[in-house]
C-alpha atoms as a PDB file:
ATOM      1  CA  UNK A   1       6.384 116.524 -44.732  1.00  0.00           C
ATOM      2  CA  UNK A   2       6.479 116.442 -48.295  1.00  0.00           C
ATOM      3  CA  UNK A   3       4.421 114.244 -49.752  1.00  0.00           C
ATOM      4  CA  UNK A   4       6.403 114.220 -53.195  1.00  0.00           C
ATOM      5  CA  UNK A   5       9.246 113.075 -51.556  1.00  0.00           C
ATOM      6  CA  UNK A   6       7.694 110.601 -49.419  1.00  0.00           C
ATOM      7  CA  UNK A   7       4.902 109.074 -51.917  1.00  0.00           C
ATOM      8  CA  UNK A   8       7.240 105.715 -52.624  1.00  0.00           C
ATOM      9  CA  UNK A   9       7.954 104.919 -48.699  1.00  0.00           C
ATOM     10  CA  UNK A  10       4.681 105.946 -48.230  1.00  0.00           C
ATOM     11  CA  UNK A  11       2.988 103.177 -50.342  1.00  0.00           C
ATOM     12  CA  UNK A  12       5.939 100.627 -49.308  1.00  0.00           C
ATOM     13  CA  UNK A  13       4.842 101.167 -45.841  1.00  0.00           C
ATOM     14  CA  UNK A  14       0.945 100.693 -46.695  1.00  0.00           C
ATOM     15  CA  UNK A  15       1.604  97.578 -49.017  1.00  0.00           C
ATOM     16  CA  UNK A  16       4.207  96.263 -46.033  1.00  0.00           C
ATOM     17  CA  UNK A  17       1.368  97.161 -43.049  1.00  0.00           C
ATOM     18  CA  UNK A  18      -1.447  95.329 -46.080  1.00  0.00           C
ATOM     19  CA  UNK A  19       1.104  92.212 -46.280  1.00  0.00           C
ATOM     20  CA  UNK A  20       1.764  91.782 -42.538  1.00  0.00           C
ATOM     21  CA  UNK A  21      -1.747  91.419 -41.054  1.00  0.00           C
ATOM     22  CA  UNK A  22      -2.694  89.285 -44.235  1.00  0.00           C
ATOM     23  CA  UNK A  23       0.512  87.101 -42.941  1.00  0.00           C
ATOM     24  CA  UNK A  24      -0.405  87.201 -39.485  1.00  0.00           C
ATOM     25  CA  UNK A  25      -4.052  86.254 -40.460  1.00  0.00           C
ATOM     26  CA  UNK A  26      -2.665  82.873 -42.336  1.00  0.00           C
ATOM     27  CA  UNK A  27      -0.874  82.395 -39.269  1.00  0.00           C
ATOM     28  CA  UNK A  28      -3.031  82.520 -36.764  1.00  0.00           C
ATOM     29  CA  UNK A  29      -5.479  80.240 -39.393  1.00  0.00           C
ATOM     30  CA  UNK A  30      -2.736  77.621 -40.044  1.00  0.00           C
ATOM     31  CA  UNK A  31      -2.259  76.896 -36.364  1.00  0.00           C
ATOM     32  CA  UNK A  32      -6.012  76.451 -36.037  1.00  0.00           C
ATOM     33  CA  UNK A  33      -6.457  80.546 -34.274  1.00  0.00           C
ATOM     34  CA  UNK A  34      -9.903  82.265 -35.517  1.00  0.00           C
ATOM     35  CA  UNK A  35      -9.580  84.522 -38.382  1.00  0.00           C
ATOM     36  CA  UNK A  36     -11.265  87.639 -39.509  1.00  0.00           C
ATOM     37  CA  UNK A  37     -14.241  89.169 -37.470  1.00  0.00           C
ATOM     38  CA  UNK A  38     -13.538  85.957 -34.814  1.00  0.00           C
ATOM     39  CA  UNK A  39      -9.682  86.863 -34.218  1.00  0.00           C
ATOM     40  CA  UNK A  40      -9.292  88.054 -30.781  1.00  0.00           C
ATOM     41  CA  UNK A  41      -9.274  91.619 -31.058  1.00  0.00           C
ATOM     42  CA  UNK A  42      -6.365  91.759 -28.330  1.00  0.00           C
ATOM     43  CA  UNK A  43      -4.606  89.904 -30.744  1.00  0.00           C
ATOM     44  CA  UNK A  44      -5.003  92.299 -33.899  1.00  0.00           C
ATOM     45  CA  UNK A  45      -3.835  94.719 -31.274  1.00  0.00           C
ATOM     46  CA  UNK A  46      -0.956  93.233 -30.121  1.00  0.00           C
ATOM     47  CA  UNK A  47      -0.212  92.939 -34.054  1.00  0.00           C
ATOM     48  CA  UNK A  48      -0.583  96.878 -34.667  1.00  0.00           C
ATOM     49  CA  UNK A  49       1.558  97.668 -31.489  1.00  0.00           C
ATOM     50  CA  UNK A  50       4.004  95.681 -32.415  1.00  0.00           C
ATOM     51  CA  UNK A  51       4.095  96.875 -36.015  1.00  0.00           C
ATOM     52  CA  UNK A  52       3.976 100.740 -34.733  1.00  0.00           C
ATOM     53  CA  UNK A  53       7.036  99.724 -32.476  1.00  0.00           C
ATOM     54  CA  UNK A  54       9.243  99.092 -35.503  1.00  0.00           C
ATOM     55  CA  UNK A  55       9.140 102.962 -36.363  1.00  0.00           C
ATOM     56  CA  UNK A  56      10.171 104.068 -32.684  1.00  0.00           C
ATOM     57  CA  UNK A  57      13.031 106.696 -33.335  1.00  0.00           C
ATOM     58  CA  UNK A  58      14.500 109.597 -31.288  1.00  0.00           C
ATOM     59  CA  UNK A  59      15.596 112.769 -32.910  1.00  0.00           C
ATOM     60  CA  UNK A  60      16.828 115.639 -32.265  1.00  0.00           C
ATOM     61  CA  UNK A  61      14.951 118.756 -33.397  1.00  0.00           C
ATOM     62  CA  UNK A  62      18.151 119.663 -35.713  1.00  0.00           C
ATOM     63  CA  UNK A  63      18.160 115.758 -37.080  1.00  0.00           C
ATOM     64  CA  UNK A  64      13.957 116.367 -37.345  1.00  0.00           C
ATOM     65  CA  UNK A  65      14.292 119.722 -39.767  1.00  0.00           C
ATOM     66  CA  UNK A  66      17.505 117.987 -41.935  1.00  0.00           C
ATOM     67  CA  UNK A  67      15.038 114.818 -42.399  1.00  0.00           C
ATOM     68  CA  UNK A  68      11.836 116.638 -43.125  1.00  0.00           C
ATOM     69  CA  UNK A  69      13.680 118.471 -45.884  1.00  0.00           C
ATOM     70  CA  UNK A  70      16.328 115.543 -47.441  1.00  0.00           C
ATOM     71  CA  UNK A  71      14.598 111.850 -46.573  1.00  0.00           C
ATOM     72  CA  UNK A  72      12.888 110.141 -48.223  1.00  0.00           C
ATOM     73  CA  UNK A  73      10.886 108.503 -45.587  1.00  0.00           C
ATOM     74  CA  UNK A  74       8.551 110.414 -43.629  1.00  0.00           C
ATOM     75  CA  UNK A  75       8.867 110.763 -40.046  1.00  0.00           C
ATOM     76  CA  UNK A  76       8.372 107.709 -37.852  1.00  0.00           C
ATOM     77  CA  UNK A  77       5.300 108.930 -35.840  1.00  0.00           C
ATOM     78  CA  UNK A  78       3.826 110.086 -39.235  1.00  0.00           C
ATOM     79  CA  UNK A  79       4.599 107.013 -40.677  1.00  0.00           C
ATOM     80  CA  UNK A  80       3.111 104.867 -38.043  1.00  0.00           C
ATOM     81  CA  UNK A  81       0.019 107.214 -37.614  1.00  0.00           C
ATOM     82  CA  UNK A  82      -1.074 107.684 -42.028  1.00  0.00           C
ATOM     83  CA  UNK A  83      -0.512 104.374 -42.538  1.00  0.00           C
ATOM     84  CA  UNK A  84      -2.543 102.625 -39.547  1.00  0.00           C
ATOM     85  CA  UNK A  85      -5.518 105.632 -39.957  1.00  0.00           C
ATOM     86  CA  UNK A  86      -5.729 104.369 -43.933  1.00  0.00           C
ATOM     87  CA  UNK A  87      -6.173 100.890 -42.869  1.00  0.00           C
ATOM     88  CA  UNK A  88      -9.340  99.690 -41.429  1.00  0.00           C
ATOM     89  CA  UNK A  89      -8.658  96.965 -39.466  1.00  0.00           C
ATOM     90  CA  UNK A  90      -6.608  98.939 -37.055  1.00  0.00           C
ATOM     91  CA  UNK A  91      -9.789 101.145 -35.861  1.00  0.00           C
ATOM     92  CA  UNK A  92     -11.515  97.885 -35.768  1.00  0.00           C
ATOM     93  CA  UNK A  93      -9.212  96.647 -33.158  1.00  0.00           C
ATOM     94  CA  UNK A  94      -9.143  99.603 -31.697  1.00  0.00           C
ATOM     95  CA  UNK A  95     -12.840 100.393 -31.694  1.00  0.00           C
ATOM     96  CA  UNK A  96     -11.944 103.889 -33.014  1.00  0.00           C
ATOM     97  CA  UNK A  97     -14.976 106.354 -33.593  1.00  0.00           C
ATOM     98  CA  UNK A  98     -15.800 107.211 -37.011  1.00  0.00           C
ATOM     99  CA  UNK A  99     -14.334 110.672 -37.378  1.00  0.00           C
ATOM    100  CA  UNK A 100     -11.761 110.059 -34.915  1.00  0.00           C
ATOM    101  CA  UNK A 101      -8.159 110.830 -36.551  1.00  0.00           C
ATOM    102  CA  UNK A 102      -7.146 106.735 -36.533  1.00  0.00           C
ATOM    103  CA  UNK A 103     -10.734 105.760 -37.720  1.00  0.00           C
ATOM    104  CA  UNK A 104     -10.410 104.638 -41.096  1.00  0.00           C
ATOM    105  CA  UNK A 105     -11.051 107.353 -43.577  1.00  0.00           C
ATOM    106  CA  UNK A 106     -13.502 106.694 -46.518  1.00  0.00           C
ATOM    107  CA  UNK A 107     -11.571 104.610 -49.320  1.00  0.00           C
ATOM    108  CA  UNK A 108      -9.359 105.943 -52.004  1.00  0.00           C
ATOM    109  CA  UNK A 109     -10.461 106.073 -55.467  1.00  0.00           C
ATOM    110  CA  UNK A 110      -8.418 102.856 -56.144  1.00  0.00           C
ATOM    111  CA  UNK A 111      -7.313 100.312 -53.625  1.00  0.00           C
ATOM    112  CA  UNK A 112      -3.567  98.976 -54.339  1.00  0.00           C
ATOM    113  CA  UNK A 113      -4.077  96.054 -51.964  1.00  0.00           C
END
C-alpha cells in the first residue's frame, strides 16, 4: 500500500473512527449510560466491531493488485486494522498487550483529534 496515495483516506478514516466513539460516548451519556473508564467495555466493543464491519469487502486477487496500485483508499482489512491500532481506546476494550500489533502505539508527534 502506498502510503502517498492513501494519506487523505487515511486521516478521513482516523478523524471518522475519532468522531464516532466521541458520538457514541455523548450517546450513551445523554441517555443516562456511564461514560469513559465506567462504559461497559462490551459496549466499546460492540462499537469497534461494528465500526470494523463497515470495511468488510471481498476481492479478488486481480481486483486486490488493480486497487493497491490505482485507489485511493487503502485496503479494507488495512484500513480497519491502522486505524483501530492508532487509537487507544480500542486496545482498551480489547485489553490488548502493550506491544501487541492492535495495542496502541506511542503517540504521534501531533495529535489531529
Amino acid at each position: 500500500v502506498s502510503g502517498n496515495l492513501t494519506l487523505g483516506e487515511d486521516l478521513a478514516d482516523m478523524g471518522g473512527l475519532h468522531l464516532a466513539y466521541r458520538a457514541m460516548l455523548h450517546h450513551r451519556r445523554s441517555r443516562g449510560g456511564t461514560t469513559g473508564t465506567h462504559l461497559a467495555r462490551a459496549a466499546k466493543q460492540e462499537f469497534f466491531t461494528a465500526w470494523a464491519g463497515t470495511w468488510c469487502e471481498l476481492a479478488t486477487k486481480q481486483d486486490a493488485a488493480q486497487s493497491i496500485r490505482t485507489d485511493p483508499h487503502a485496503p479494507a482489512r488495512t484500513r480497519v486494522n491502522a486505524a483501530l491500532s492508532w487509537f487507544p481506546p480500542f486496545a482498551e476494550a480489547f485489553l490488548c498487550p502493550a506491544g501487541s500489533p492492535m495495542a496502541a502505539r506511542p503517540p504521534p508527534a501531533c495529535t489531529l483529534w
